[in-house]
C-alpha atoms as a PDB file:
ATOM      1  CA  UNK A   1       0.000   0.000   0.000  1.00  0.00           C
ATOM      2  CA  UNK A   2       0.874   3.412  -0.712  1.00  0.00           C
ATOM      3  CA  UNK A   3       2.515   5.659   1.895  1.00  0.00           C
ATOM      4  CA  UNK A   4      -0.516   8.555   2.003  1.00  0.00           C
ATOM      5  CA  UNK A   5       2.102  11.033   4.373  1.00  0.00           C
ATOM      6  CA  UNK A   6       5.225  11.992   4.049  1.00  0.00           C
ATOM      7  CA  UNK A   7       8.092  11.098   6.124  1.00  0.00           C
ATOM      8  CA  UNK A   8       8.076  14.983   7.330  1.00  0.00           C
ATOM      9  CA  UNK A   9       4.402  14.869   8.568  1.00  0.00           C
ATOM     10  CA  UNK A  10       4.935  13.880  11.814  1.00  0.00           C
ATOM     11  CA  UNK A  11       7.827  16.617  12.417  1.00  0.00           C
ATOM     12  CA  UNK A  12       5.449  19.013  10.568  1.00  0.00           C
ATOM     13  CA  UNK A  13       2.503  18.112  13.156  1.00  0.00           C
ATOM     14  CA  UNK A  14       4.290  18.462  16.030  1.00  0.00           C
ATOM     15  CA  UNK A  15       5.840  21.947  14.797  1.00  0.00           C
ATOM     16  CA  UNK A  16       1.973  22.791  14.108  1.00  0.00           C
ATOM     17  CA  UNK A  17       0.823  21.976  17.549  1.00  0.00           C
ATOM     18  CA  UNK A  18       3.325  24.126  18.960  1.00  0.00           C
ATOM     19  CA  UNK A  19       2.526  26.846  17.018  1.00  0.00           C
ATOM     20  CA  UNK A  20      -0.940  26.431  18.299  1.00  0.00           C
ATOM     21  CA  UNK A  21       0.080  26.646  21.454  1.00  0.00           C
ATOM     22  CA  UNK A  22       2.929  29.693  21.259  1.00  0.00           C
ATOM     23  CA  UNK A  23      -0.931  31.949  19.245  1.00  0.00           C
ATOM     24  CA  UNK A  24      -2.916  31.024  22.074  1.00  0.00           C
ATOM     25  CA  UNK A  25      -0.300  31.507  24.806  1.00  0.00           C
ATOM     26  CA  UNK A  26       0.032  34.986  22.852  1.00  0.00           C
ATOM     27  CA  UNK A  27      -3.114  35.714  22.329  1.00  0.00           C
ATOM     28  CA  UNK A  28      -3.621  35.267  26.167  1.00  0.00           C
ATOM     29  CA  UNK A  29      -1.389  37.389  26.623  1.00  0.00           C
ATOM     30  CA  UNK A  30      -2.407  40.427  24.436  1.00  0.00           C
ATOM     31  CA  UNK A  31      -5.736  40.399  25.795  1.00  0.00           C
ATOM     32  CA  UNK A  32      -4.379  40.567  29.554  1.00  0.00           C
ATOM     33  CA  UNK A  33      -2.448  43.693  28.535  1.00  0.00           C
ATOM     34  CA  UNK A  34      -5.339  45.367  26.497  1.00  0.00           C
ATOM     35  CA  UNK A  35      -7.604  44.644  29.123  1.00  0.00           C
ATOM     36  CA  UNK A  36      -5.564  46.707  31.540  1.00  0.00           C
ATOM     37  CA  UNK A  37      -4.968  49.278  29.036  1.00  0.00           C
ATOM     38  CA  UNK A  38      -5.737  52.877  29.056  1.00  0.00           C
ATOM     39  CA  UNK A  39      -8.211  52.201  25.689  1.00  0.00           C
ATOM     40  CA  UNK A  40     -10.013  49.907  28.491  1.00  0.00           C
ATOM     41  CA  UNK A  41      -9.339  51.186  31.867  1.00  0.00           C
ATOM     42  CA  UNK A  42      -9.610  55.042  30.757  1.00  0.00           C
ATOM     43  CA  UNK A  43      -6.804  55.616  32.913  1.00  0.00           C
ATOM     44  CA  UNK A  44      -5.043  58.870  31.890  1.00  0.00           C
ATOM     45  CA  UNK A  45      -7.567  60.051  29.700  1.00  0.00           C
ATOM     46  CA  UNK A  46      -8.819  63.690  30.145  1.00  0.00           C
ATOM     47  CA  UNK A  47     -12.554  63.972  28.392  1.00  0.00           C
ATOM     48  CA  UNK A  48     -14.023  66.900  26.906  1.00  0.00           C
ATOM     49  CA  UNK A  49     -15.880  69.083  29.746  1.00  0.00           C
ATOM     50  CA  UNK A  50     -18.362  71.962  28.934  1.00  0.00           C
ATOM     51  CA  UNK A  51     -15.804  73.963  30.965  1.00  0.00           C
ATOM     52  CA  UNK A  52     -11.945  73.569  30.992  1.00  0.00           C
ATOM     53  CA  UNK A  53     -12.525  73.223  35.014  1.00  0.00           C
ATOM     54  CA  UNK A  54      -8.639  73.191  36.652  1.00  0.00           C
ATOM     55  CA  UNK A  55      -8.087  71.297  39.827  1.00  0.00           C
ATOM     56  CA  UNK A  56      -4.494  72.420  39.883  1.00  0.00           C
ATOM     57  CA  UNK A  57      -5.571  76.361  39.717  1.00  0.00           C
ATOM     58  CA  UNK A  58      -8.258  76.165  42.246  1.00  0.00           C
ATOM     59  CA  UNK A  59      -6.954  73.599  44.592  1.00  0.00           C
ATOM     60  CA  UNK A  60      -2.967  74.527  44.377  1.00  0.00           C
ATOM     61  CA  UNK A  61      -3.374  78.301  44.092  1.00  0.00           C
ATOM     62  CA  UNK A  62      -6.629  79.324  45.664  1.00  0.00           C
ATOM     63  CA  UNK A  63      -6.382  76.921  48.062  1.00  0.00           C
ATOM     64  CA  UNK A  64      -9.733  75.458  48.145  1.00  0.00           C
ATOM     65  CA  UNK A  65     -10.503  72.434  50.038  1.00  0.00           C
ATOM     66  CA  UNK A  66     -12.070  69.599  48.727  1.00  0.00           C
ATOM     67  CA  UNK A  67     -14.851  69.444  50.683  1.00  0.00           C
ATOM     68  CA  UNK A  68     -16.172  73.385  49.512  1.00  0.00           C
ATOM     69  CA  UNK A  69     -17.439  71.636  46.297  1.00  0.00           C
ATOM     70  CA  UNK A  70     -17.681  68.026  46.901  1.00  0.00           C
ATOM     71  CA  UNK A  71     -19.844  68.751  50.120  1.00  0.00           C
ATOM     72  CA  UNK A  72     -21.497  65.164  50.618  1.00  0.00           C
ATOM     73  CA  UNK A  73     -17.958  63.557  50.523  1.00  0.00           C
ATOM     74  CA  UNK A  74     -17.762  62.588  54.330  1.00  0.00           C
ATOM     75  CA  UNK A  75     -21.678  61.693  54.644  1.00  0.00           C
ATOM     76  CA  UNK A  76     -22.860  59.995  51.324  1.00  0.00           C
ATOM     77  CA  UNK A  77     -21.321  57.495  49.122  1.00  0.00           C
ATOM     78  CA  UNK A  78     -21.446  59.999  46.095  1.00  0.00           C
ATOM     79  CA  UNK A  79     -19.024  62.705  46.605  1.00  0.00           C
ATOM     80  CA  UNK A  80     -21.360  65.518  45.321  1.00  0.00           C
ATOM     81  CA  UNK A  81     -20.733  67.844  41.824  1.00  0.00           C
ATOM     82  CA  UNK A  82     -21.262  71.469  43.191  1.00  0.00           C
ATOM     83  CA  UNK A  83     -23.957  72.953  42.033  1.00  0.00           C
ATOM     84  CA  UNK A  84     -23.495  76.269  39.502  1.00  0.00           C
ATOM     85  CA  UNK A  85     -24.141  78.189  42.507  1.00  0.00           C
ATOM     86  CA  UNK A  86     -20.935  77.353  43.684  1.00  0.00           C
ATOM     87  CA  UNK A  87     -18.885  78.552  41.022  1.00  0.00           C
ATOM     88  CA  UNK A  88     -20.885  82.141  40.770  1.00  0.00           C
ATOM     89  CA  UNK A  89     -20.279  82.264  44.462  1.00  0.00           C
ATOM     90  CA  UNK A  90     -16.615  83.715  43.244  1.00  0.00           C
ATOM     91  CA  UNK A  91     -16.966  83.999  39.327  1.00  0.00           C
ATOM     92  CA  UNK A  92     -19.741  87.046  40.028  1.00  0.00           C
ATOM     93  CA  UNK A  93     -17.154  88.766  41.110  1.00  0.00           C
ATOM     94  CA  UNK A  94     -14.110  87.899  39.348  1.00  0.00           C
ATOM     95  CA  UNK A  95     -13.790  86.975  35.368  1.00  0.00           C
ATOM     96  CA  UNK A  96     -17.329  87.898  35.029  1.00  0.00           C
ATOM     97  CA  UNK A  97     -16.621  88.422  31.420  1.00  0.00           C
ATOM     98  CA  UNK A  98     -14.280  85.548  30.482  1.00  0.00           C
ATOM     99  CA  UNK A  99     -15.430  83.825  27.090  1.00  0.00           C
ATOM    100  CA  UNK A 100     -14.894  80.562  28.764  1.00  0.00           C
ATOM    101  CA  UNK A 101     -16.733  80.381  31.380  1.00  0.00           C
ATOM    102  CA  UNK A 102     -20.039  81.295  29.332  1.00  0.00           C
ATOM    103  CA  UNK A 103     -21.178  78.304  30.497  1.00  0.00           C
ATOM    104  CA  UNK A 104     -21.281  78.489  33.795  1.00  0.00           C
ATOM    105  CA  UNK A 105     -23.410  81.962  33.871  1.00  0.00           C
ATOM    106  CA  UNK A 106     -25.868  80.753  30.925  1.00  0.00           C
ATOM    107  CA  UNK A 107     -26.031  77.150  33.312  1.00  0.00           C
ATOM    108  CA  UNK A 108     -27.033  80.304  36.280  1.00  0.00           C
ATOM    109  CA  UNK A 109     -29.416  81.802  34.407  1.00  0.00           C
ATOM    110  CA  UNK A 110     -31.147  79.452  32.963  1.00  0.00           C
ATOM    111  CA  UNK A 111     -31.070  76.999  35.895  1.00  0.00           C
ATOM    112  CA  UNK A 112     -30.424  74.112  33.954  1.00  0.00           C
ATOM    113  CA  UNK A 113     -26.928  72.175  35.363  1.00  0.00           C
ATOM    114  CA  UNK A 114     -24.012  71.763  33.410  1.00  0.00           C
ATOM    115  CA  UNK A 115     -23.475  68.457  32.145  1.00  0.00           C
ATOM    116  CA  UNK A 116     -20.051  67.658  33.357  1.00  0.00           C
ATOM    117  CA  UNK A 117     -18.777  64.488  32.155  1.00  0.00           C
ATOM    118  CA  UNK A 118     -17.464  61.702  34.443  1.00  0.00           C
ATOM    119  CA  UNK A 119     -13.637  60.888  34.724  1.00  0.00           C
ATOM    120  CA  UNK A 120     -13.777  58.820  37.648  1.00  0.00           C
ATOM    121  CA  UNK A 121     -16.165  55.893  36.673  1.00  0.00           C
ATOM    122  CA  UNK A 122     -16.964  52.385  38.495  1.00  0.00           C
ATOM    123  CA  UNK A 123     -19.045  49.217  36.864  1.00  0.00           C
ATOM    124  CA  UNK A 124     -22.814  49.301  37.658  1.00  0.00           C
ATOM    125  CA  UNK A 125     -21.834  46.025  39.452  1.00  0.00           C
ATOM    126  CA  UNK A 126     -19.569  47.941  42.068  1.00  0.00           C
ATOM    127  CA  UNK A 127     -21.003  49.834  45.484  1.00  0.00           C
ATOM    128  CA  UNK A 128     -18.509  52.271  46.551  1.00  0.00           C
ATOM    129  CA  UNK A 129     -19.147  54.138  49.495  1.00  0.00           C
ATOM    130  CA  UNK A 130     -17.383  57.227  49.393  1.00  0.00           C
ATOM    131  CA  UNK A 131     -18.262  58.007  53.419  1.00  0.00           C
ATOM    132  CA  UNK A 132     -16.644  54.977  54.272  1.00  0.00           C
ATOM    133  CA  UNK A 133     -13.110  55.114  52.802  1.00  0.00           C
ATOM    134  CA  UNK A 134     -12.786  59.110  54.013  1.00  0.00           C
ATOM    135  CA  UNK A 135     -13.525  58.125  57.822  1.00  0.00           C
ATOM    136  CA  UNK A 136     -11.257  55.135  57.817  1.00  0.00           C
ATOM    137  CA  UNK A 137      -8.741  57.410  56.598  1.00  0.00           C
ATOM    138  CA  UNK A 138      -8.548  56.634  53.335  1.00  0.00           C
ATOM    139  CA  UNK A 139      -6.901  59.948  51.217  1.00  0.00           C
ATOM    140  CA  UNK A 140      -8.009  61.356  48.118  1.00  0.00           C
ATOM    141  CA  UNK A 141      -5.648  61.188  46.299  1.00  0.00           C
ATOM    142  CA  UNK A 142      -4.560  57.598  47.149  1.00  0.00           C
ATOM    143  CA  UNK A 143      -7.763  56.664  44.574  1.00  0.00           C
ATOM    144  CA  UNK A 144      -7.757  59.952  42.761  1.00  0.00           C
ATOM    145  CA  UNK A 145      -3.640  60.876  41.984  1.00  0.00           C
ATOM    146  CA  UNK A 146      -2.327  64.179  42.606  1.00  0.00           C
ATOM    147  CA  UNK A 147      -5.658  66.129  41.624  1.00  0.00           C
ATOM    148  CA  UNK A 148      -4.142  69.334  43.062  1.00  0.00           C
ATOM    149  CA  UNK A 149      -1.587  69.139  40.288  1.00  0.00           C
ATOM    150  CA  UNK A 150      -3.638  68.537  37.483  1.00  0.00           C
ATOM    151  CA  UNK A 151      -4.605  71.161  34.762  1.00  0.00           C
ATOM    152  CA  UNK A 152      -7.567  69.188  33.417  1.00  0.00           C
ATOM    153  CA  UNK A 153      -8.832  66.137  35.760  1.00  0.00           C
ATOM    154  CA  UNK A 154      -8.259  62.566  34.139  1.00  0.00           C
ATOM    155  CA  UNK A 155      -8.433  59.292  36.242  1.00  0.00           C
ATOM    156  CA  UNK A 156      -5.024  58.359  37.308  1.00  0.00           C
ATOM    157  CA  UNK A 157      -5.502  54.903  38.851  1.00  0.00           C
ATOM    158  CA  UNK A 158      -7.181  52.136  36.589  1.00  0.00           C
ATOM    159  CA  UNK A 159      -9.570  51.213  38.985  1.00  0.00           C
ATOM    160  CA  UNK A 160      -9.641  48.251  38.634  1.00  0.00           C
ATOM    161  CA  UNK A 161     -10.756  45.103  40.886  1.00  0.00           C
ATOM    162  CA  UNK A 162      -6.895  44.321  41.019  1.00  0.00           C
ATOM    163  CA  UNK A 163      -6.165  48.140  42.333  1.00  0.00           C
ATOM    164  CA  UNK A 164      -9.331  47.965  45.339  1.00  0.00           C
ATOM    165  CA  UNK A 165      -7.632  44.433  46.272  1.00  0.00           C
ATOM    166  CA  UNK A 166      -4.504  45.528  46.693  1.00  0.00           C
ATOM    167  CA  UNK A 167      -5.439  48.369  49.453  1.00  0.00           C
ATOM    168  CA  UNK A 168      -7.967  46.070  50.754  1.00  0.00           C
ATOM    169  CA  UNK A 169      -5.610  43.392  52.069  1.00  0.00           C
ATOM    170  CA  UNK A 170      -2.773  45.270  52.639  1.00  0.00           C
ATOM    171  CA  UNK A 171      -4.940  48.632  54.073  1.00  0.00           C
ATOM    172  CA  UNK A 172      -1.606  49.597  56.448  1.00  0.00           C
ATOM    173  CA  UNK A 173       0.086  50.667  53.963  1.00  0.00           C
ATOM    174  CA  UNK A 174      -2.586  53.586  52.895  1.00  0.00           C
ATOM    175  CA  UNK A 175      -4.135  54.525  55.859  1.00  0.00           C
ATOM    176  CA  UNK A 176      -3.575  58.421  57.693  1.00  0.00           C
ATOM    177  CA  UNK A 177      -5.018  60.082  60.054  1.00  0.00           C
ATOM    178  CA  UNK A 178      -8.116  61.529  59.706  1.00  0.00           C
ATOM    179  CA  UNK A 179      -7.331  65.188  59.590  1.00  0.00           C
ATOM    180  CA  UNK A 180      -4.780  64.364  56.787  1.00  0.00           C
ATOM    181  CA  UNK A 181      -7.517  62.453  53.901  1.00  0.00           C
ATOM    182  CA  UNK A 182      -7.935  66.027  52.055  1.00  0.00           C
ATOM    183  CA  UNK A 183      -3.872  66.708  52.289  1.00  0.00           C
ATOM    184  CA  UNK A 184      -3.123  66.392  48.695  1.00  0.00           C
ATOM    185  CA  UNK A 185       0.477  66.224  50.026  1.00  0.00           C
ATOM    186  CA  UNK A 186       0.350  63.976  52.707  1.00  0.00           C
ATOM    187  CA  UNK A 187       3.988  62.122  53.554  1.00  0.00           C
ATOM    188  CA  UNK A 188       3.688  58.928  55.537  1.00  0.00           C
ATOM    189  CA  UNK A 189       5.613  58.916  58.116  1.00  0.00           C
ATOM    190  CA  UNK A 190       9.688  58.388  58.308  1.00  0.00           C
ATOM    191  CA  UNK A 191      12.725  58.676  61.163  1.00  0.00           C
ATOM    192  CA  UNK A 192      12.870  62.391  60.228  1.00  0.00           C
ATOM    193  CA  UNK A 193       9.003  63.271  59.713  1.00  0.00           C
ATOM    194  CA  UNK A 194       7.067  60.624  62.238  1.00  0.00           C
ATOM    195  CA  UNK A 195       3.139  61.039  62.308  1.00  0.00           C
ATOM    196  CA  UNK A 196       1.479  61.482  66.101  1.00  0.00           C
ATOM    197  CA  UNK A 197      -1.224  60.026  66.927  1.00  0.00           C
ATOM    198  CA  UNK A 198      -3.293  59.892  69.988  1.00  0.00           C
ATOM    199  CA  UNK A 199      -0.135  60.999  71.490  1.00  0.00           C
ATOM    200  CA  UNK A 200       2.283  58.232  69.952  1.00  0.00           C
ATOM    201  CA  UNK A 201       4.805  58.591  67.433  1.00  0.00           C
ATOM    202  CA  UNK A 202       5.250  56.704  64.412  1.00  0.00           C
ATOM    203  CA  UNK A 203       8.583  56.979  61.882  1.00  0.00           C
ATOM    204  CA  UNK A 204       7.269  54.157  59.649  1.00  0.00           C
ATOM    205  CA  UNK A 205       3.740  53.544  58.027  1.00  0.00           C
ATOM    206  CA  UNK A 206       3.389  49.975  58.299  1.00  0.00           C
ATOM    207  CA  UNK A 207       3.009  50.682  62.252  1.00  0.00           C
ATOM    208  CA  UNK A 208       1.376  53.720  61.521  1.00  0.00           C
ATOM    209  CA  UNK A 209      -1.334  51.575  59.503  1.00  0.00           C
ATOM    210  CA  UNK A 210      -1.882  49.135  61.989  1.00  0.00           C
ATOM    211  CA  UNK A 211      -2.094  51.425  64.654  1.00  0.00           C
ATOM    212  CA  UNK A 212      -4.755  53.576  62.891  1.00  0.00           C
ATOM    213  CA  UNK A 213      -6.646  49.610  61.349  1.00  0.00           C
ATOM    214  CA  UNK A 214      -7.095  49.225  64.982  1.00  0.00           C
ATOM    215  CA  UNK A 215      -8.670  52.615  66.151  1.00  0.00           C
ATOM    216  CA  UNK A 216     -11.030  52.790  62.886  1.00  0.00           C
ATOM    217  CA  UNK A 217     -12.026  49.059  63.870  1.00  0.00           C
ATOM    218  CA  UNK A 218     -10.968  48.086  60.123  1.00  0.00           C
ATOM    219  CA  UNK A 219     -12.190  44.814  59.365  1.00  0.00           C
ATOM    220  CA  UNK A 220      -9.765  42.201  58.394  1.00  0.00           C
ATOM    221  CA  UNK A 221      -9.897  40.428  54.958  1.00  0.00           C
ATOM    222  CA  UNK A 222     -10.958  37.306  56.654  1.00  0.00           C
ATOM    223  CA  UNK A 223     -13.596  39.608  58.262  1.00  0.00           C
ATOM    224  CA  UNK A 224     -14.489  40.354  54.735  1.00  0.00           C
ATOM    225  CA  UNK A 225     -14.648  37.537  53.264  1.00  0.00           C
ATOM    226  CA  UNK A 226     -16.161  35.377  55.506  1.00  0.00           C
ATOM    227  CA  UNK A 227     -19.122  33.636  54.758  1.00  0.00           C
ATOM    228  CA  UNK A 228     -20.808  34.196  57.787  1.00  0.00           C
ATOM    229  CA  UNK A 229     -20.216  38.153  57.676  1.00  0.00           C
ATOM    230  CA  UNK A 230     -23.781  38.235  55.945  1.00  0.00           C
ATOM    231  CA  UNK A 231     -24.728  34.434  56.668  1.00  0.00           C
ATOM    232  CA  UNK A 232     -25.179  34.402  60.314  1.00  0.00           C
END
């Protein structure tokens, strides 16, 4: 009978079935790094706003503290947009004629809000409880980057489930003090700059975290995700 393959075939299959392998491994791959990409994750994008609103200007030069426009920050889970009022507290007053912020005085008139666009935006599927992180001393700008320094906002972390775990089971090394969350530059603590609190000093922020896990009554990961947290 007739040999139907050829004496390479077998060589040829083999090489085939690695090949195989080496697109899938690759393709694995190339989806894991586009799915933590800025065209997925939005991280570092800066969208269009119906006013060219800078963080950096008001925050860094004014001075303003986060709290005079995000007022429900420390009380709701949804940090709060100000309302136009806010800005014509100051702008009716000063650059009451600049071009750009037409906007904001037709928004004033008219009554009708600005539609700002989101930078900073969870899945449907995710609760986040802005109250919660800010009392357990939880800074700003450990989700938000260095918002005092930015021009235009744009979401610096990906925010992704990766980037919650990682403060979630290792929450010493992000906590402060309450009276530091709004401190846009907020140093944890080191042999030359320690951190009192309650009347103890701390040169390092691993003790520092614990210290603070323990007087915010943090609840462990186990505490977390334990069954019987909601199953009792």
């Amino acid at each position: 009978m007739a040999q139907i393959f050829d004496r390479g075939s077998n060589a040829l299959a083999r090489m085939s079935i690695v090949l195989a392998g080496l697109i899938v491994i690759a393709l694995g791959v190339t989806l894991d790094q586009l799915q933590r990409s800025p065209w997925v994750t939005r991280q570092g994008q800066r969208p269009d706003q119906p006013v060219p609103f800078s963080h950096k200007h008001h925050v860094q030069a004014l001075g303003l503290q986060c709290q005079y426009c995000h007022t429900t920050v420390e009380k709701s889970s949804y940090a709060g947009i100000p309302p136009t009022k806010t800005c014509m507290n100051c702008h009716a007053q000063i650059w009451t004629n600049a071009a750009y912020l037409e906007p904001v005085r037709e928004s004033f008139r008219t009554g009708h809000s600005l539609q700002w666009t989101r930078v900073n935006q969870l899945p449907n599927f995710v609760y986040f409880n802005h109250s919660i992180h800010i009392n357990k001393g939880v800074g700003c700008n450990n989700c938000h980057g260095p918002v005092d320094q930015m021009p235009l906002m744009y979401q610096a972390a990906s925010l992704q489930m990766e980037f919650c775990l990682d403060c979630h089971r290792n929450t010493e090394k992000y906590l402060r003090p309450r009276e530091q969350v709004f401190n846009m530059r907020y140093e944890q603590p080191s042999e030359g700059e320690p951190v009192v609190v309650a009347g103890k000093s701390y040169s390092d922020q691993e003790s520092l975290g614990n210290a603070l896990k323990q007087q915010y009554k943090v609840r462990s990961v186990k505490d977390i995700t334990s069954c019987d947290t909601c199953h009792r």
